[in-house]
PDB file of N, CA and C in Angstrom:
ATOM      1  N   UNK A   1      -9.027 172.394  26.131  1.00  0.00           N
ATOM      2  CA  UNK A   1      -9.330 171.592  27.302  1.00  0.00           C
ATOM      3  C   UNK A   1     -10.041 170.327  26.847  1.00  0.00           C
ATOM      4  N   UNK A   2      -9.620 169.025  27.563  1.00  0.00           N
ATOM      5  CA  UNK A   2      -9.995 167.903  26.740  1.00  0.00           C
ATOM      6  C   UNK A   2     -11.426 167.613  27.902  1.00  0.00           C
ATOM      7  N   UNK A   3     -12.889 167.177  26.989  1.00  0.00           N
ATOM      8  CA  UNK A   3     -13.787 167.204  27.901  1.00  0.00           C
ATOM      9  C   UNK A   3     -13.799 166.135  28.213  1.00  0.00           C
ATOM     10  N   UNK A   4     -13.213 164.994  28.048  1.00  0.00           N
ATOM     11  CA  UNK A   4     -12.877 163.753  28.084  1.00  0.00           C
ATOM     12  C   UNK A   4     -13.345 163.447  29.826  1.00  0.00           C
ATOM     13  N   UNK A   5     -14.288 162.743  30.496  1.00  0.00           N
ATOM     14  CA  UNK A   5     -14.140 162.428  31.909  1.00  0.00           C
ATOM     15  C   UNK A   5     -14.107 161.340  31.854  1.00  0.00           C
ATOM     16  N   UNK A   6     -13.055 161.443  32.847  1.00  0.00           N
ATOM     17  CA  UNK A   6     -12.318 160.337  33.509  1.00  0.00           C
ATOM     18  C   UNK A   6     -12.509 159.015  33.476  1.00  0.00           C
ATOM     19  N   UNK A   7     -12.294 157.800  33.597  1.00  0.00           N
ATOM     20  CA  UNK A   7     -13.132 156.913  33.579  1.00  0.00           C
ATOM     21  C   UNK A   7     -13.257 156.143  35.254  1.00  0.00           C
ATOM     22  N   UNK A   8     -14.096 155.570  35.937  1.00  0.00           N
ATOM     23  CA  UNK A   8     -14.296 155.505  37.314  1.00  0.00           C
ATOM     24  C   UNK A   8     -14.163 154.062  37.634  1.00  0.00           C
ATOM     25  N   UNK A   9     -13.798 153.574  38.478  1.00  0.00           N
ATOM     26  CA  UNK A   9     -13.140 151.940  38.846  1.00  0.00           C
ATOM     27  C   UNK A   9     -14.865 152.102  39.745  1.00  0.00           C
ATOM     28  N   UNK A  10     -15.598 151.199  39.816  1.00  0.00           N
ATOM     29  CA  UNK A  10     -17.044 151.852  40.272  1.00  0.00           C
ATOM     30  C   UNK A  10     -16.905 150.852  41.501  1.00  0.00           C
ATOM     31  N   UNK A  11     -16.417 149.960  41.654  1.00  0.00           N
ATOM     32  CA  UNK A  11     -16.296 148.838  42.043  1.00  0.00           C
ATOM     33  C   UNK A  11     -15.749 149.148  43.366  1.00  0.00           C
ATOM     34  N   UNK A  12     -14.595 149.632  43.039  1.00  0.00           N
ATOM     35  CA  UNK A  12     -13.076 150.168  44.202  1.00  0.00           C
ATOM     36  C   UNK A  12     -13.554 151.515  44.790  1.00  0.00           C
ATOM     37  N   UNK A  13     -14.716 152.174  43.825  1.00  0.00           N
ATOM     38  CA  UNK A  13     -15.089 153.273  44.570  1.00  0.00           C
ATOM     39  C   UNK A  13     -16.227 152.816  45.792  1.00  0.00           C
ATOM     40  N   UNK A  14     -16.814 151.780  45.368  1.00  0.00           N
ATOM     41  CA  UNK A  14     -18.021 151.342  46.679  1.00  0.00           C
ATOM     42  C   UNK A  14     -17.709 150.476  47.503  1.00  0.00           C
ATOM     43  N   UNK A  15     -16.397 149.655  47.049  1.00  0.00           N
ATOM     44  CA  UNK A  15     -15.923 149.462  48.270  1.00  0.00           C
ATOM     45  C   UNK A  15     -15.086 150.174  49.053  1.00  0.00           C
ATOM     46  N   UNK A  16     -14.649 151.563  49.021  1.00  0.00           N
ATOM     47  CA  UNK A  16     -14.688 152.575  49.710  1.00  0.00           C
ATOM     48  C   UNK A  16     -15.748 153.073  50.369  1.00  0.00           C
ATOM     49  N   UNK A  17     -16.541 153.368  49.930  1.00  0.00           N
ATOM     50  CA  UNK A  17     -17.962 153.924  50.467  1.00  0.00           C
ATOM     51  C   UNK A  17     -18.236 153.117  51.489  1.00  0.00           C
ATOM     52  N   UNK A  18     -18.518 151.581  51.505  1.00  0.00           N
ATOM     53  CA  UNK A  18     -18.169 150.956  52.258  1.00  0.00           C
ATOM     54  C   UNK A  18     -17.633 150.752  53.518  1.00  0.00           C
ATOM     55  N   UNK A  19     -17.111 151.142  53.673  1.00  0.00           N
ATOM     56  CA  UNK A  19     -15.706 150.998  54.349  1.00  0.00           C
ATOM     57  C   UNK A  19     -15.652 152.310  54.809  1.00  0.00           C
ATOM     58  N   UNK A  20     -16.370 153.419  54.209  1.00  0.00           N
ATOM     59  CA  UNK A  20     -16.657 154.729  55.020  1.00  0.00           C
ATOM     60  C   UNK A  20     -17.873 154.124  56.096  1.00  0.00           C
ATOM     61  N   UNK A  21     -18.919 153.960  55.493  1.00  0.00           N
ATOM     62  CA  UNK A  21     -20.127 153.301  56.060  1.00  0.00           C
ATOM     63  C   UNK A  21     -19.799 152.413  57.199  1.00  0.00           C
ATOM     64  N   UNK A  22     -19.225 151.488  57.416  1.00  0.00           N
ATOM     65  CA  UNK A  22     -18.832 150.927  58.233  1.00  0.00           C
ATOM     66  C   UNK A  22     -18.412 151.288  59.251  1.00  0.00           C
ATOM     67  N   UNK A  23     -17.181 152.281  59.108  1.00  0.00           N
ATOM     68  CA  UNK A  23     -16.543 152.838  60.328  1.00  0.00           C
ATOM     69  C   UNK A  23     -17.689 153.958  60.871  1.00  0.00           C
ATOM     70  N   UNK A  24     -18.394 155.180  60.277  1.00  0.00           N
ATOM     71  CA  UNK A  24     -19.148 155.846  60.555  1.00  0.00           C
ATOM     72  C   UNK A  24     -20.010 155.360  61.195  1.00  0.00           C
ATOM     73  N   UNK A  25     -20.866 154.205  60.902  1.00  0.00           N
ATOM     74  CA  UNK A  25     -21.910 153.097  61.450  1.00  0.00           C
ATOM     75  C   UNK A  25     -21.541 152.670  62.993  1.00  0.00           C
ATOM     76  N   UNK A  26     -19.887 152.124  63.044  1.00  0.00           N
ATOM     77  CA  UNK A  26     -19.465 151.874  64.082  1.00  0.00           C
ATOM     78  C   UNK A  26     -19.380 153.004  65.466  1.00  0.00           C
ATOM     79  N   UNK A  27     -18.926 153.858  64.982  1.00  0.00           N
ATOM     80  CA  UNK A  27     -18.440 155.341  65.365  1.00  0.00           C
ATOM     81  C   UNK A  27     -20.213 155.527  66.308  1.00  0.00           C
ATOM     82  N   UNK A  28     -21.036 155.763  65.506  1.00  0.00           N
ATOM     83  CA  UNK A  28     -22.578 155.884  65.599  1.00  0.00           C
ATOM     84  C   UNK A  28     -23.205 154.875  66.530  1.00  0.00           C
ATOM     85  N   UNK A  29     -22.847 153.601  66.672  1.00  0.00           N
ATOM     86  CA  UNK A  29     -23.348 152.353  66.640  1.00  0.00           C
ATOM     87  C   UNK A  29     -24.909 152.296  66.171  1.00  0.00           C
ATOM     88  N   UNK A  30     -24.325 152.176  65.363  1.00  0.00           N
ATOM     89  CA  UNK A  30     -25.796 151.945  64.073  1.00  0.00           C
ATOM     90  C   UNK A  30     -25.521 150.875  63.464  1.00  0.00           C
ATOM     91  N   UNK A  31     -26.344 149.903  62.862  1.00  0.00           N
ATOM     92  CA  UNK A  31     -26.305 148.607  62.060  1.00  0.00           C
ATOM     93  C   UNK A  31     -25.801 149.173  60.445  1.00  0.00           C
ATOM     94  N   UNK A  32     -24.818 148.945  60.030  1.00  0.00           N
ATOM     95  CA  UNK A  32     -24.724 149.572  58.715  1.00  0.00           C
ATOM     96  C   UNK A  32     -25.060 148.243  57.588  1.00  0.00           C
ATOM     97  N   UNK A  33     -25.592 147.388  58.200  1.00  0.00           N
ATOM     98  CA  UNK A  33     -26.905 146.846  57.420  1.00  0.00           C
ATOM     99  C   UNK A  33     -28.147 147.468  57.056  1.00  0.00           C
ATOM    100  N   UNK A  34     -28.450 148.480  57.551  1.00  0.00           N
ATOM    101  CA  UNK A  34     -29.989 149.105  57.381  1.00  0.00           C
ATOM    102  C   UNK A  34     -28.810 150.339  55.947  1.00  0.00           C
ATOM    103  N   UNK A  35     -27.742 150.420  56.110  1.00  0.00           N
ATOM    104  CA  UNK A  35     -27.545 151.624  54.775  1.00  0.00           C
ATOM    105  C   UNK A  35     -27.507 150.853  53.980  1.00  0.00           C
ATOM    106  N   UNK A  36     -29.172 151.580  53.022  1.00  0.00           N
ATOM    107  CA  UNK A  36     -29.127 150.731  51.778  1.00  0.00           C
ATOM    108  C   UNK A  36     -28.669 151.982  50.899  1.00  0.00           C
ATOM    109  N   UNK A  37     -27.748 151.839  50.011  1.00  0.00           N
ATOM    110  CA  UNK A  37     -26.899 152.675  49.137  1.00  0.00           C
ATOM    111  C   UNK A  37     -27.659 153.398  47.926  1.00  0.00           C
ATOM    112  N   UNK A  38     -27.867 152.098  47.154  1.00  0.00           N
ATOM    113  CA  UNK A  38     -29.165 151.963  46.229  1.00  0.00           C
ATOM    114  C   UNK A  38     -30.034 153.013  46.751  1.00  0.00           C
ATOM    115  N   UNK A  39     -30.605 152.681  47.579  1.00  0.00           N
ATOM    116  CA  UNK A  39     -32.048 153.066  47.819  1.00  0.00           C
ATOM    117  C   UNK A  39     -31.662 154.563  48.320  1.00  0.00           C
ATOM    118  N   UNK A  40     -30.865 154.741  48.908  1.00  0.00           N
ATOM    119  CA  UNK A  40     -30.827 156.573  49.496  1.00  0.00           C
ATOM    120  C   UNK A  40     -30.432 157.000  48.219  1.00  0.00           C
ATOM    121  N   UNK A  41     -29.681 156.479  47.456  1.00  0.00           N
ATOM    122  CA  UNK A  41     -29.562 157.056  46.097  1.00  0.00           C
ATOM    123  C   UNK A  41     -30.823 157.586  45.148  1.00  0.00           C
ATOM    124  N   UNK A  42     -31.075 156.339  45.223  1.00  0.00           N
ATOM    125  CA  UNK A  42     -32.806 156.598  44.062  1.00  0.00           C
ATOM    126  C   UNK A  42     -33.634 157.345  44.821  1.00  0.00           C
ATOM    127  N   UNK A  43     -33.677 157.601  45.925  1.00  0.00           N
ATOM    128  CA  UNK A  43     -34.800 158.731  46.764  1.00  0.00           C
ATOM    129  C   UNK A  43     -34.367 159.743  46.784  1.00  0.00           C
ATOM    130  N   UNK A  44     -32.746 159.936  46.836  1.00  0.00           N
ATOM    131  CA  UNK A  44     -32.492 161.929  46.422  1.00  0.00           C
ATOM    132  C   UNK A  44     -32.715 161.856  44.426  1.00  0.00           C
ATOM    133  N   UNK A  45     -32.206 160.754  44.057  1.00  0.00           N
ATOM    134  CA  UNK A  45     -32.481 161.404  42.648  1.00  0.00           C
ATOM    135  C   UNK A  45     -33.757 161.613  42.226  1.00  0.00           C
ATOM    136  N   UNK A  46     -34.697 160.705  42.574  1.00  0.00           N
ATOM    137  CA  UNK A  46     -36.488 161.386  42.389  1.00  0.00           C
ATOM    138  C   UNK A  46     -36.542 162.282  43.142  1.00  0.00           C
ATOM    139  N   UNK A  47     -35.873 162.503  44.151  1.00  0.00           N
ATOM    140  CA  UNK A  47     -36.735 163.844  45.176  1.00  0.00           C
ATOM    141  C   UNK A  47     -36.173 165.111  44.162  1.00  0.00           C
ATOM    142  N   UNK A  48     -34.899 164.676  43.491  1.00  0.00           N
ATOM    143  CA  UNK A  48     -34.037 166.180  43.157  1.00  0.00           C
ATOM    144  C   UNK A  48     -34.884 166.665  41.629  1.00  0.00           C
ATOM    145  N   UNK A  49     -34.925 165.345  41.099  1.00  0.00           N
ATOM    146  CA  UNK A  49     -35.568 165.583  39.007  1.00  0.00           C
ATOM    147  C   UNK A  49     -37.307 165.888  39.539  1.00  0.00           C
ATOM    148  N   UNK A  50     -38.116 165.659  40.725  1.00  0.00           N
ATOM    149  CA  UNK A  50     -39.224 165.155  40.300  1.00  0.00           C
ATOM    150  C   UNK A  50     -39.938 166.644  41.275  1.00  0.00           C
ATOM    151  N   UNK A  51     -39.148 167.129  42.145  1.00  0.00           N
ATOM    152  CA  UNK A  51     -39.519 168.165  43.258  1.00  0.00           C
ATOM    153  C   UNK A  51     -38.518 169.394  43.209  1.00  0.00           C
ATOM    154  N   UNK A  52     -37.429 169.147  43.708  1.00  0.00           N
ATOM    155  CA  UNK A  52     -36.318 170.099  43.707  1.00  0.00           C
ATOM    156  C   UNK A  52     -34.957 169.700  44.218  1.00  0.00           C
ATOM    157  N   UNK A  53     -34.107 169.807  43.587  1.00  0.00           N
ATOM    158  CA  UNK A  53     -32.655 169.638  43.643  1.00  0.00           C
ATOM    159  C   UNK A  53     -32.239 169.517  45.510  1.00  0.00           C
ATOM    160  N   UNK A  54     -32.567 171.247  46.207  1.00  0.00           N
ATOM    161  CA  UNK A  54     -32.221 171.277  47.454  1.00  0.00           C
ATOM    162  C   UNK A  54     -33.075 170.268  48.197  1.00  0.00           C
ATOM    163  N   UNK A  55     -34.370 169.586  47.707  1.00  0.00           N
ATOM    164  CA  UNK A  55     -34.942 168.820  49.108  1.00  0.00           C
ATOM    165  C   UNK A  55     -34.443 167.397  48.773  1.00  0.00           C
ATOM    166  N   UNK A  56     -33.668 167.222  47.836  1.00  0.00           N
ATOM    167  CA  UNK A  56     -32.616 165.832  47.840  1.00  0.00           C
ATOM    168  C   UNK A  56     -31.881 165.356  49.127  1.00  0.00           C
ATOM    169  N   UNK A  57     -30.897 166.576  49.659  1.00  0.00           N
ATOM    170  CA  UNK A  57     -30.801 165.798  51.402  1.00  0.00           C
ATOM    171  C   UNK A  57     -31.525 165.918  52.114  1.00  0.00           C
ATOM    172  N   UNK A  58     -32.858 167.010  52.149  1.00  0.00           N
ATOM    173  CA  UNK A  58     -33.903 166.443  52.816  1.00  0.00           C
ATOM    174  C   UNK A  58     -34.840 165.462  52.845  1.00  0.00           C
ATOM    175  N   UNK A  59     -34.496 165.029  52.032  1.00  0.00           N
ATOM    176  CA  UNK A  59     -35.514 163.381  52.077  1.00  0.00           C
ATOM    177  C   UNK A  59     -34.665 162.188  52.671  1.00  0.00           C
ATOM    178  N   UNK A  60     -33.113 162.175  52.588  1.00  0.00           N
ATOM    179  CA  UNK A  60     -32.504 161.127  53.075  1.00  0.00           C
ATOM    180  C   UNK A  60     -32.551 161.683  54.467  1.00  0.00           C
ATOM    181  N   UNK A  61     -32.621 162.646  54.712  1.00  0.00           N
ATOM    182  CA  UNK A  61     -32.744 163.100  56.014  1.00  0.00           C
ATOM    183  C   UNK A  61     -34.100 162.414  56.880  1.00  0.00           C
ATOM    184  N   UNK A  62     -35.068 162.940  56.356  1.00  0.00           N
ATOM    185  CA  UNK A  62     -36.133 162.516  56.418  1.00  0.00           C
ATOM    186  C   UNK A  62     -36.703 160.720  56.718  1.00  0.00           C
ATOM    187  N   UNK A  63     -36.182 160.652  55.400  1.00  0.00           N
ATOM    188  CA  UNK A  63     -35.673 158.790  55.863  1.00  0.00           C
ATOM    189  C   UNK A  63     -35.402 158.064  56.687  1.00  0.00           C
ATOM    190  N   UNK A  64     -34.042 158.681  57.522  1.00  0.00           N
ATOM    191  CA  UNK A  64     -33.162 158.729  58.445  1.00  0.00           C
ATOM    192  C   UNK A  64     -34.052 158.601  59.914  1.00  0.00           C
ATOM    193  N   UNK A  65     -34.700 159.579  59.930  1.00  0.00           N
ATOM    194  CA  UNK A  65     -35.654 159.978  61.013  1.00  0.00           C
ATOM    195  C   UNK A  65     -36.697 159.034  61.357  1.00  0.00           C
ATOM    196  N   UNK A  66     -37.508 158.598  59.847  1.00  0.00           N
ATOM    197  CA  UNK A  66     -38.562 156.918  60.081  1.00  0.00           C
ATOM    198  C   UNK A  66     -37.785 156.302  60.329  1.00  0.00           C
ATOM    199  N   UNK A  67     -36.255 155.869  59.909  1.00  0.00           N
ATOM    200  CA  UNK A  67     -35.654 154.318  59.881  1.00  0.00           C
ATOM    201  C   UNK A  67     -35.691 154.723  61.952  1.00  0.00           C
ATOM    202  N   UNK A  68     -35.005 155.380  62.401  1.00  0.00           N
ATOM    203  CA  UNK A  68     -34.749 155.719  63.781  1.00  0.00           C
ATOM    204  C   UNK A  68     -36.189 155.639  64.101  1.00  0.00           C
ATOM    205  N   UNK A  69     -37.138 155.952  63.937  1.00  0.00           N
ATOM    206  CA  UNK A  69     -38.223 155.897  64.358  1.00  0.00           C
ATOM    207  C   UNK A  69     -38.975 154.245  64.174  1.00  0.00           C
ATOM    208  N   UNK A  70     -38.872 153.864  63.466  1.00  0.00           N
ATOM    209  CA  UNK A  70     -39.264 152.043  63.110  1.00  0.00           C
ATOM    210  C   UNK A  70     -38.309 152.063  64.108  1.00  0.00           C
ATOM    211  N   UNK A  71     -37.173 151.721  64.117  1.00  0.00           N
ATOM    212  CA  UNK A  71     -36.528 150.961  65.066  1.00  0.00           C
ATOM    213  C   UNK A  71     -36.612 150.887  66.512  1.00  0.00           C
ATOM    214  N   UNK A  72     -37.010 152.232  66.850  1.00  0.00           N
ATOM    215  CA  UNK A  72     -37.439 152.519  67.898  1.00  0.00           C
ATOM    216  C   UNK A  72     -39.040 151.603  68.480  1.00  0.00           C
ATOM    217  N   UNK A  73     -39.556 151.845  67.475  1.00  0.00           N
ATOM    218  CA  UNK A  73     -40.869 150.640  67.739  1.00  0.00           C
ATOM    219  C   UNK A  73     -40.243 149.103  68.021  1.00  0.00           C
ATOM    220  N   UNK A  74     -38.971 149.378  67.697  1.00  0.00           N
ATOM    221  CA  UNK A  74     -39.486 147.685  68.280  1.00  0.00           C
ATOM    222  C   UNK A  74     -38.574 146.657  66.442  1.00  0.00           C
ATOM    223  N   UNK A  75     -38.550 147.362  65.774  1.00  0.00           N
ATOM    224  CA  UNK A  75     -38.384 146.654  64.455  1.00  0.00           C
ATOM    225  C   UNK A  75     -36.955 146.464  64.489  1.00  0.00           C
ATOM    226  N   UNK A  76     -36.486 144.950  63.958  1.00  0.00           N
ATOM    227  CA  UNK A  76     -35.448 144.124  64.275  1.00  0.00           C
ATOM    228  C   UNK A  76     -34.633 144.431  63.085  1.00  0.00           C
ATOM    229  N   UNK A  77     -33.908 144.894  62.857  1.00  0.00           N
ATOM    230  CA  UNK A  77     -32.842 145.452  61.582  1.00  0.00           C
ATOM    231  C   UNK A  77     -32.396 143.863  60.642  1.00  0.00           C
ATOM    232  N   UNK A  78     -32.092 142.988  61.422  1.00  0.00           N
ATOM    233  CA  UNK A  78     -31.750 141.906  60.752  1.00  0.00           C
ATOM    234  C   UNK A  78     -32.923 141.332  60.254  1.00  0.00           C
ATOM    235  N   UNK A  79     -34.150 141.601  60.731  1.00  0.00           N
ATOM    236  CA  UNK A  79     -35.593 140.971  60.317  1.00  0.00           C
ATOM    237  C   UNK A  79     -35.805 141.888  58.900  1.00  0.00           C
ATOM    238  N   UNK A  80     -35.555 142.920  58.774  1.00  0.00           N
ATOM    239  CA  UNK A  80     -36.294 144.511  57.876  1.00  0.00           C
ATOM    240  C   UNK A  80     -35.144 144.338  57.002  1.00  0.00           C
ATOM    241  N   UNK A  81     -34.713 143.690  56.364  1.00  0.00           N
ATOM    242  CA  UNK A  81     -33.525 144.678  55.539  1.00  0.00           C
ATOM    243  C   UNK A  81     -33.942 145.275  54.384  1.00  0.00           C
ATOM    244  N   UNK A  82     -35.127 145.557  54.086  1.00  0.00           N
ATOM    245  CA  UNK A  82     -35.594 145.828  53.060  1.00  0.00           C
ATOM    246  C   UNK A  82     -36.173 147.263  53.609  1.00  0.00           C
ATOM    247  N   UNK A  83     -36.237 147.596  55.151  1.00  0.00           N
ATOM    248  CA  UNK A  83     -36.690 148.857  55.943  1.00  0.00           C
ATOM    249  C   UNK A  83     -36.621 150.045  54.931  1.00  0.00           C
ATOM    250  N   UNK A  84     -35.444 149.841  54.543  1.00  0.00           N
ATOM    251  CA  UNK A  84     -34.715 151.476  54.304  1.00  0.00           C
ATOM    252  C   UNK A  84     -35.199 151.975  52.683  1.00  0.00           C
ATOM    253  N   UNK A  85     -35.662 151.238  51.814  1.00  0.00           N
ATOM    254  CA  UNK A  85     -36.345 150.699  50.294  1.00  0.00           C
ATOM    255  C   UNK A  85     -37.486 151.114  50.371  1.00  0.00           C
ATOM    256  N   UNK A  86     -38.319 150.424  51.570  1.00  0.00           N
ATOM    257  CA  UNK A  86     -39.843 150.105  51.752  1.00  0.00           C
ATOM    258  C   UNK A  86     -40.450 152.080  52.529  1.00  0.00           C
ATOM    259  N   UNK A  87     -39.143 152.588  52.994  1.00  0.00           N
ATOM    260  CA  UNK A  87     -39.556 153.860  53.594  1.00  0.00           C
ATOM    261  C   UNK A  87     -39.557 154.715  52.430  1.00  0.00           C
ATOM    262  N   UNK A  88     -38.463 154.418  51.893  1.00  0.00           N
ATOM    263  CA  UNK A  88     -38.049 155.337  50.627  1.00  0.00           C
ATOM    264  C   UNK A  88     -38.729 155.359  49.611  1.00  0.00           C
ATOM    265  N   UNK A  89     -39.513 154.416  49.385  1.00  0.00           N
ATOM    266  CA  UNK A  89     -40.792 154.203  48.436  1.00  0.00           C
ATOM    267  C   UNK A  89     -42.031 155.543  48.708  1.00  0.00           C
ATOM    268  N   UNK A  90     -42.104 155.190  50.029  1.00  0.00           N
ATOM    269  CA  UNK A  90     -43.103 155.980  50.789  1.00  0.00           C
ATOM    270  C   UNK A  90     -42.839 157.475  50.606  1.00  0.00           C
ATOM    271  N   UNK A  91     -41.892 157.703  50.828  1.00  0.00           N
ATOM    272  CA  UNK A  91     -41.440 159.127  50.551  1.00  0.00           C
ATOM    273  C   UNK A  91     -41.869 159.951  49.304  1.00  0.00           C
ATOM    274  N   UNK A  92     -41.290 158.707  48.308  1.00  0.00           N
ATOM    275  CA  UNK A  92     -41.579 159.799  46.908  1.00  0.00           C
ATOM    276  C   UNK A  92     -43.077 159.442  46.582  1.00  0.00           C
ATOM    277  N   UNK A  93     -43.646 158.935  47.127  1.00  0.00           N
ATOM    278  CA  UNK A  93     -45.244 158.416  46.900  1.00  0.00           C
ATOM    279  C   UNK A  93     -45.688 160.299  46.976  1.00  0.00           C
ATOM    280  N   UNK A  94     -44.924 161.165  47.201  1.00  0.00           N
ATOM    281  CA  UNK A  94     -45.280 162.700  47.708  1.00  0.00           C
ATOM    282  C   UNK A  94     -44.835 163.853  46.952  1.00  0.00           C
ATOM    283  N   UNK A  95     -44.431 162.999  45.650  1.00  0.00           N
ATOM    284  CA  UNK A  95     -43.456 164.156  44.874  1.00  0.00           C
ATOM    285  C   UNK A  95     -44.986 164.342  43.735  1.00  0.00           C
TER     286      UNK A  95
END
C-alpha cells in the first residue's frame, strides 16, 4: 500500500468551502462575513492539542453562541470583522 497522500489543490478546496459558507449563511440569513475560517480553525486546534480533542466542536460551538450574542447587543458585523478572532482569543485564554 503506497502511503503516499494525495496532494490537495488548497486553493479550489476553499473556494469550495466558500461557496458552502455562503449558501448555508444565506439559507440561515447570517452575514457570512462574520465566518472567519482561520480563526474557527485555530480555536478547535488549541481547544483539541491544549484541552481535549472532543471539546474542539465545543468551542466553535461556544463561539457561535457569543458571536449571536454580541450581535444581539447591538454590534454591527460590517463594523467587527475581526468579532469572530477577538472571541476566539477569549476562549482559549481557558485552556
Amino acid at each position: 500500500m503506497d502511503d503516499v497522500r494525495p496532494s490537495h489543490d488548497l486553493d479550489a478546496e476553499q473556494a469550495q468551502w466558500q461557496s458552502w459558507i455562503d449558501g448555508v449563511c444565506a439559507d440561515l440569513d447570517v452575514p457570512s462575513a462574520l465566518v472567519d475560517v482561520a480563526a474557527i480553525h485555530d480555536l478547535s486546534r488549541q481547544v483539541a492539542r491544549g484541552l481535549a480533542r472532543p471539546l474542539a466542536p465545543v468551542s466553535t460551538f461556544i463561539l457561535g453562541l457569543a458571536l449571536g450574542r454580541a450581535l444581539g447587543q447591538g454590534d454591527e458585523p460590517t463594523g467587527r470583522p475581526e468579532l469572530a478572532a477577538s472571541l476566539a482569543t477569549r476562549i482559549t485564554t481557558h485552556l
